[in-house]
PDB file of N, CA and C in Angstrom:
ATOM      1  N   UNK A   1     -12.868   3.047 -20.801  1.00  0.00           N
ATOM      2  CA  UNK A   1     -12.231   4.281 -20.391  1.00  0.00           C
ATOM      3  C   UNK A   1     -11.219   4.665 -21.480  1.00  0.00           C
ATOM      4  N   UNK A   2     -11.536   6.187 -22.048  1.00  0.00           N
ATOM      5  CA  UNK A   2     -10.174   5.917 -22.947  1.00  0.00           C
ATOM      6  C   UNK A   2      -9.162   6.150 -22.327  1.00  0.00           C
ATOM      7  N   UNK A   3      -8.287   6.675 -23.169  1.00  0.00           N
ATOM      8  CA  UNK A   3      -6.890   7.336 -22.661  1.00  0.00           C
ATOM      9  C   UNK A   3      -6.675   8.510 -21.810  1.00  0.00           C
ATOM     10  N   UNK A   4      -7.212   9.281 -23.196  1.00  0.00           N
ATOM     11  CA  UNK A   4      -7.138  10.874 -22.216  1.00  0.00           C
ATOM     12  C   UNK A   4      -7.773  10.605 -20.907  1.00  0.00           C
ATOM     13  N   UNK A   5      -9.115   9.822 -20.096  1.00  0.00           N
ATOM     14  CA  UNK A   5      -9.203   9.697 -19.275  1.00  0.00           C
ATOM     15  C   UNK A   5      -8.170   9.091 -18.456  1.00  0.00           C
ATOM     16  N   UNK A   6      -7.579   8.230 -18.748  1.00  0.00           N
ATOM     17  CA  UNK A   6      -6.575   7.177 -17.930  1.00  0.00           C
ATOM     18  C   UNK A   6      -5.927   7.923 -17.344  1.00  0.00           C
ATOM     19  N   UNK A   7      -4.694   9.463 -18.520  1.00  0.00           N
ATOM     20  CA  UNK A   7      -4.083   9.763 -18.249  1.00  0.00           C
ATOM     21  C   UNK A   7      -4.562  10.952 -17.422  1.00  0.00           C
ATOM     22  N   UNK A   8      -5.492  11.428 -17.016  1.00  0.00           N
ATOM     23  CA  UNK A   8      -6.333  12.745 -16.413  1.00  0.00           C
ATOM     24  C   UNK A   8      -6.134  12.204 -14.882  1.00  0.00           C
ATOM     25  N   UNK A   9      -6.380  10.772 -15.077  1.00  0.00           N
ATOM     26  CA  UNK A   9      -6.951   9.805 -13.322  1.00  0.00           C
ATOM     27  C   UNK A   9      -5.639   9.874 -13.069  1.00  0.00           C
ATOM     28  N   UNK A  10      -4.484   9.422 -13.547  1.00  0.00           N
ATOM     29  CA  UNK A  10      -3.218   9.103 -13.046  1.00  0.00           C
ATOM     30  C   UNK A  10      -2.297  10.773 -13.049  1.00  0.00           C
ATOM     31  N   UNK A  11      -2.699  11.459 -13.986  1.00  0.00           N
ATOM     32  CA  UNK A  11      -1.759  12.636 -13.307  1.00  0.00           C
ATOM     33  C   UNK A  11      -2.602  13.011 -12.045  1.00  0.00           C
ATOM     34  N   UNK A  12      -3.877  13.244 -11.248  1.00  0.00           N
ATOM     35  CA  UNK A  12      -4.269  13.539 -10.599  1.00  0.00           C
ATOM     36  C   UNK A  12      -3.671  13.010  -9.124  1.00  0.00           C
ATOM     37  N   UNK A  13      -3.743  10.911  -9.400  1.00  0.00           N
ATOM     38  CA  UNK A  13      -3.511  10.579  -8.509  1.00  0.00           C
ATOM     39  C   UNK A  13      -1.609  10.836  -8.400  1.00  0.00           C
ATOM     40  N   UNK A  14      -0.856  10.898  -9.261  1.00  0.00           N
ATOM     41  CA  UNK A  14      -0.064  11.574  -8.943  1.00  0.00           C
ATOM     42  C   UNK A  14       0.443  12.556  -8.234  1.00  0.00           C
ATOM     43  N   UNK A  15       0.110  13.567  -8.666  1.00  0.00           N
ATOM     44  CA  UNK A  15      -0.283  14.719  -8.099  1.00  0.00           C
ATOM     45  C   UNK A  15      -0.240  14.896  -6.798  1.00  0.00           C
ATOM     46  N   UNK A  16      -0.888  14.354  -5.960  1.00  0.00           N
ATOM     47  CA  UNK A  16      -1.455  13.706  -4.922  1.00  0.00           C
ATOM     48  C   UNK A  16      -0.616  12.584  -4.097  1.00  0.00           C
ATOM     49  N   UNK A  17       0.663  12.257  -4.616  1.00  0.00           N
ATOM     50  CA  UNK A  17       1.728  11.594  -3.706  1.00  0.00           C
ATOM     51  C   UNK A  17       2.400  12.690  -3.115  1.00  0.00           C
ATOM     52  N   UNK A  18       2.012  12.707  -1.596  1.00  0.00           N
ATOM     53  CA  UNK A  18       2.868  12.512  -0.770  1.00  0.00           C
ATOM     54  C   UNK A  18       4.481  12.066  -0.016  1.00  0.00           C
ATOM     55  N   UNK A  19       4.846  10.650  -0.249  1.00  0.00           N
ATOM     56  CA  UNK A  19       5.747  10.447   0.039  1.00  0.00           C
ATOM     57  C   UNK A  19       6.842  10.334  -1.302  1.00  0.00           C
ATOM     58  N   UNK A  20       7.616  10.847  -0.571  1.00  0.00           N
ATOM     59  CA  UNK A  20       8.848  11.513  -1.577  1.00  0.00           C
ATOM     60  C   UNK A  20       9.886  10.013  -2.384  1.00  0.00           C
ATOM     61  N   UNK A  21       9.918   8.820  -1.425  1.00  0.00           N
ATOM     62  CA  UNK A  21      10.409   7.874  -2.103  1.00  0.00           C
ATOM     63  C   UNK A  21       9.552   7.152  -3.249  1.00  0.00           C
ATOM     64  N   UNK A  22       8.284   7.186  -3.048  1.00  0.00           N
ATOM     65  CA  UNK A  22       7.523   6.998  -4.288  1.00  0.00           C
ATOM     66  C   UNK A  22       7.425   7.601  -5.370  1.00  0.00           C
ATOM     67  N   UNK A  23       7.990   9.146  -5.179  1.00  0.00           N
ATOM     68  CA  UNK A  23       7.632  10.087  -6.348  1.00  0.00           C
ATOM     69  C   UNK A  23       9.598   9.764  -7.035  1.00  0.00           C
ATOM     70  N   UNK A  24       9.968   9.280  -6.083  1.00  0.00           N
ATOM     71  CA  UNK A  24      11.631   9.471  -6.937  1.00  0.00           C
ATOM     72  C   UNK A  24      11.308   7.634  -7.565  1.00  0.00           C
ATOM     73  N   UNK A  25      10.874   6.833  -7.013  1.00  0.00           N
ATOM     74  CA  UNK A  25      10.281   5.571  -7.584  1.00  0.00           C
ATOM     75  C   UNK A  25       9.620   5.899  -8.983  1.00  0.00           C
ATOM     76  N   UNK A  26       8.824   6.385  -9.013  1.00  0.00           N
ATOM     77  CA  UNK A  26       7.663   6.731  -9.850  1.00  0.00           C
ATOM     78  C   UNK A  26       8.710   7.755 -11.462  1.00  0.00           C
ATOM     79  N   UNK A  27       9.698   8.796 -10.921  1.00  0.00           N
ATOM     80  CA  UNK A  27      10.521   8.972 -11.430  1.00  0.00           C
ATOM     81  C   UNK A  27      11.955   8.274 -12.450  1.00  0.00           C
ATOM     82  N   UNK A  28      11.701   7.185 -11.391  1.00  0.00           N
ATOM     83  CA  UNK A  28      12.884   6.343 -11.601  1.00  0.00           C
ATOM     84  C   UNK A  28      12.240   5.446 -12.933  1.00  0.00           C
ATOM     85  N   UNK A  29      10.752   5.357 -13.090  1.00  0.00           N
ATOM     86  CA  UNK A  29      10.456   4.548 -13.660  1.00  0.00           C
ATOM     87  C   UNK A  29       9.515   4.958 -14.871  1.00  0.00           C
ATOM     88  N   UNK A  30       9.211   6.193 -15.130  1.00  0.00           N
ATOM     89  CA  UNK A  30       9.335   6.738 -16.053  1.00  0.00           C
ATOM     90  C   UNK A  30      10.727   7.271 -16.952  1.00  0.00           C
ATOM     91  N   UNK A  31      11.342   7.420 -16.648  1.00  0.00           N
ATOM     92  CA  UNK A  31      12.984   7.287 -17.124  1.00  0.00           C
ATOM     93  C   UNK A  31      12.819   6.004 -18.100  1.00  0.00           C
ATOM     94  N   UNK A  32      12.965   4.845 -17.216  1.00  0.00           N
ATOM     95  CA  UNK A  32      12.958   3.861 -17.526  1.00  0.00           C
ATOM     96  C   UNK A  32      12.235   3.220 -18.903  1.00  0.00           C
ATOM     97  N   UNK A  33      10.965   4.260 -19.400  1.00  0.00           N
ATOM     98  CA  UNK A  33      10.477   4.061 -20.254  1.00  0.00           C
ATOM     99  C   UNK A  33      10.718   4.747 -21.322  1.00  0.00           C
ATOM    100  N   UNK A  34      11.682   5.671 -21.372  1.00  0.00           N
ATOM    101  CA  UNK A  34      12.544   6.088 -21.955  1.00  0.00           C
ATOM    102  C   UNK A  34      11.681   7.573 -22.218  1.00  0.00           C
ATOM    103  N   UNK A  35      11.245   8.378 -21.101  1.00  0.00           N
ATOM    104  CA  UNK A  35      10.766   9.897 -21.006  1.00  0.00           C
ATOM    105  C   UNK A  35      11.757  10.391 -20.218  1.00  0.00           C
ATOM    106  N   UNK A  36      11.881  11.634 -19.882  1.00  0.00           N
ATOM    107  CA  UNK A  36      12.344  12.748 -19.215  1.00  0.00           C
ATOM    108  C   UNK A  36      12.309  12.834 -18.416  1.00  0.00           C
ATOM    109  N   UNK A  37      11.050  13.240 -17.844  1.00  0.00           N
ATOM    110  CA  UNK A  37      10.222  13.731 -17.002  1.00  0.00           C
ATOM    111  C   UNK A  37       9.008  13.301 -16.673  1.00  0.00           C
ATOM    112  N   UNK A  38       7.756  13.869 -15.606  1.00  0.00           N
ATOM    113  CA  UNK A  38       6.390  13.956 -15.898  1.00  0.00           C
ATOM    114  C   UNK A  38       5.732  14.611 -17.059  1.00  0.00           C
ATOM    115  N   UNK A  39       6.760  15.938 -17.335  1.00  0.00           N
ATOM    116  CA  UNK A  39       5.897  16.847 -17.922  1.00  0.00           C
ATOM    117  C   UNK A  39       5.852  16.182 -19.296  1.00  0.00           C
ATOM    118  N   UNK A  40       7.132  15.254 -19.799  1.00  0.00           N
ATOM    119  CA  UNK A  40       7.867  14.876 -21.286  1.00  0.00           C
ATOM    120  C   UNK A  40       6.508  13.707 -21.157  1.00  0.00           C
ATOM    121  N   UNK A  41       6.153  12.895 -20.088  1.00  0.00           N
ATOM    122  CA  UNK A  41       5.632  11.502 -20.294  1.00  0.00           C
ATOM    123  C   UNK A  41       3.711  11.748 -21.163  1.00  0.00           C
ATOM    124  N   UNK A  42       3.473  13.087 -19.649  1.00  0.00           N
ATOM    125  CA  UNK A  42       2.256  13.545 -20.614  1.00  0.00           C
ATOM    126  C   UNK A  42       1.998  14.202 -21.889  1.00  0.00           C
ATOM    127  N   UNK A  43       2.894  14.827 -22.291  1.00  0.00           N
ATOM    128  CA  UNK A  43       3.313  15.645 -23.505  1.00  0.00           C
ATOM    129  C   UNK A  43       3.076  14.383 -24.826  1.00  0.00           C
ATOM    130  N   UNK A  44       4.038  13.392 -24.292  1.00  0.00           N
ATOM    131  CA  UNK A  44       4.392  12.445 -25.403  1.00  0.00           C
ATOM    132  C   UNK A  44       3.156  11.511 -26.158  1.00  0.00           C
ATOM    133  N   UNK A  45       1.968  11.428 -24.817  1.00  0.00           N
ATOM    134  CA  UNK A  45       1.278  10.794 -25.497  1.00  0.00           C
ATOM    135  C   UNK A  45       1.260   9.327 -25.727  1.00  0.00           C
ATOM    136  N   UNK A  46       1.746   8.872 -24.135  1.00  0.00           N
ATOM    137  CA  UNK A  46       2.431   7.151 -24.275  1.00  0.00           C
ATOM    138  C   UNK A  46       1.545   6.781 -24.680  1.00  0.00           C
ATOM    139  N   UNK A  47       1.828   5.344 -24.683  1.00  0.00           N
ATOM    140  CA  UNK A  47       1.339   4.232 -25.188  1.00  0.00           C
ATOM    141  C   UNK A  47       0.506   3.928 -24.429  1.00  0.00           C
ATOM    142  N   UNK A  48      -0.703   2.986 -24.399  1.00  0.00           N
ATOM    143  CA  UNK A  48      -1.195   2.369 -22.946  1.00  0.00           C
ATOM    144  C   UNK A  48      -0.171   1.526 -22.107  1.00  0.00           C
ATOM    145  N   UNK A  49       0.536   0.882 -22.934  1.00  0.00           N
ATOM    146  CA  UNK A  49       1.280   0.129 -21.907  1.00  0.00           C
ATOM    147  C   UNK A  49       1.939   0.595 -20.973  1.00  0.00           C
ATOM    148  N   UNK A  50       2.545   1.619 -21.483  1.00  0.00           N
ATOM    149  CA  UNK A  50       3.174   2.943 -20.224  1.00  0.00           C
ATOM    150  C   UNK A  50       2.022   3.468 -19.207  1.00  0.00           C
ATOM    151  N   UNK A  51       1.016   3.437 -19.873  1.00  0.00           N
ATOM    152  CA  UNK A  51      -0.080   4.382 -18.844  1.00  0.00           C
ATOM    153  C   UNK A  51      -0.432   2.873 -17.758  1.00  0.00           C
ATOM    154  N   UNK A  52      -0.375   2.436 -18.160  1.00  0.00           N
ATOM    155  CA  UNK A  52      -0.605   0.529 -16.915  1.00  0.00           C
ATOM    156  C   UNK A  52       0.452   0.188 -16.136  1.00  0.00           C
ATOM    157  N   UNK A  53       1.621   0.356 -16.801  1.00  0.00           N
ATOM    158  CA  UNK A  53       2.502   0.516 -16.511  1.00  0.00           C
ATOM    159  C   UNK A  53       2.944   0.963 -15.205  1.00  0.00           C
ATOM    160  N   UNK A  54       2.592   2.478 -14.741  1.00  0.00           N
ATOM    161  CA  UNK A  54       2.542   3.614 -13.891  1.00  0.00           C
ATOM    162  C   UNK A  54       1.404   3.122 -12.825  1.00  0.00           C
ATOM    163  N   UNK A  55      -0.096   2.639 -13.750  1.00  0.00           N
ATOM    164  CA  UNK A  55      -1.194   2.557 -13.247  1.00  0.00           C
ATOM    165  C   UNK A  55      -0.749   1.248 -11.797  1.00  0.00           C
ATOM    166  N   UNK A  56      -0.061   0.251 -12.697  1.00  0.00           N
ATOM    167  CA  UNK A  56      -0.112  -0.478 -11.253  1.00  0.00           C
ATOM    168  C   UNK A  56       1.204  -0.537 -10.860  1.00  0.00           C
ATOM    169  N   UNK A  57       2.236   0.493 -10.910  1.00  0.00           N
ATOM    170  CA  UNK A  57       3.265   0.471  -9.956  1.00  0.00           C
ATOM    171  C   UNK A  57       2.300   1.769  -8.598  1.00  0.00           C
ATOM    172  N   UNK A  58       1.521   2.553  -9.013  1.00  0.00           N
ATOM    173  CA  UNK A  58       0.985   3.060  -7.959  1.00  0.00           C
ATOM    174  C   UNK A  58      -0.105   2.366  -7.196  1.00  0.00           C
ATOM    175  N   UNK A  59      -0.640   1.099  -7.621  1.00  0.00           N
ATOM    176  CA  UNK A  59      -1.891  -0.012  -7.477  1.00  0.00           C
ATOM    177  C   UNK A  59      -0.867  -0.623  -5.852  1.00  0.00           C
ATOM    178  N   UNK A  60       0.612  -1.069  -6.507  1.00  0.00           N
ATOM    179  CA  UNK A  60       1.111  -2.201  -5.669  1.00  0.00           C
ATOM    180  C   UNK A  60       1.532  -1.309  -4.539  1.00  0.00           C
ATOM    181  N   UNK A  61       2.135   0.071  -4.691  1.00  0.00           N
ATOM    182  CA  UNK A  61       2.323   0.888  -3.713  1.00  0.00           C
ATOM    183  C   UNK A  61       1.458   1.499  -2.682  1.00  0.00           C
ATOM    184  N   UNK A  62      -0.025   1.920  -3.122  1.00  0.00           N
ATOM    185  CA  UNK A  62      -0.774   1.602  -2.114  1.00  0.00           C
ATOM    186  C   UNK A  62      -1.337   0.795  -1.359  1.00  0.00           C
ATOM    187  N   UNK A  63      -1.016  -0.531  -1.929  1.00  0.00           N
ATOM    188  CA  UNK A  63      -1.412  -1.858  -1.275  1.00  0.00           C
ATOM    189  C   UNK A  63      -0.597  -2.470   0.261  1.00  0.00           C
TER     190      UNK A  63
END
């Protein structure tokens, strides 16, 4: 899978949260990787490790 896909699946499933403490979670932790925003994180062009990163803090949250 490349990237641009990774990042297509995860803004979608983003997108797609519902509950508001996950999206300020999810917020909190893009910060953390030293972006802005959503809009700054896709713009920027992370790294994969950022895109896994995201990928399984939303993995453990639906679990």
């Amino acid at each position: 899978m490349t990237i641009e896909t990774r990042l297509n699946a995860l803004k979608s499933r983003i997108s797609a949260i519902l509950n508001d403490d996950l999206r300020y979670a999810l917020a909190e932790r893009i910060r953390e990787l030293g972006y802005i925003d959503l809009r700054d994180f896709f713009q920027a062009r992370p790294v994969l490790a950022h895109v896994h990163a995201l990928e399984r803090m939303l993995l453990v949250a639906r679990a």
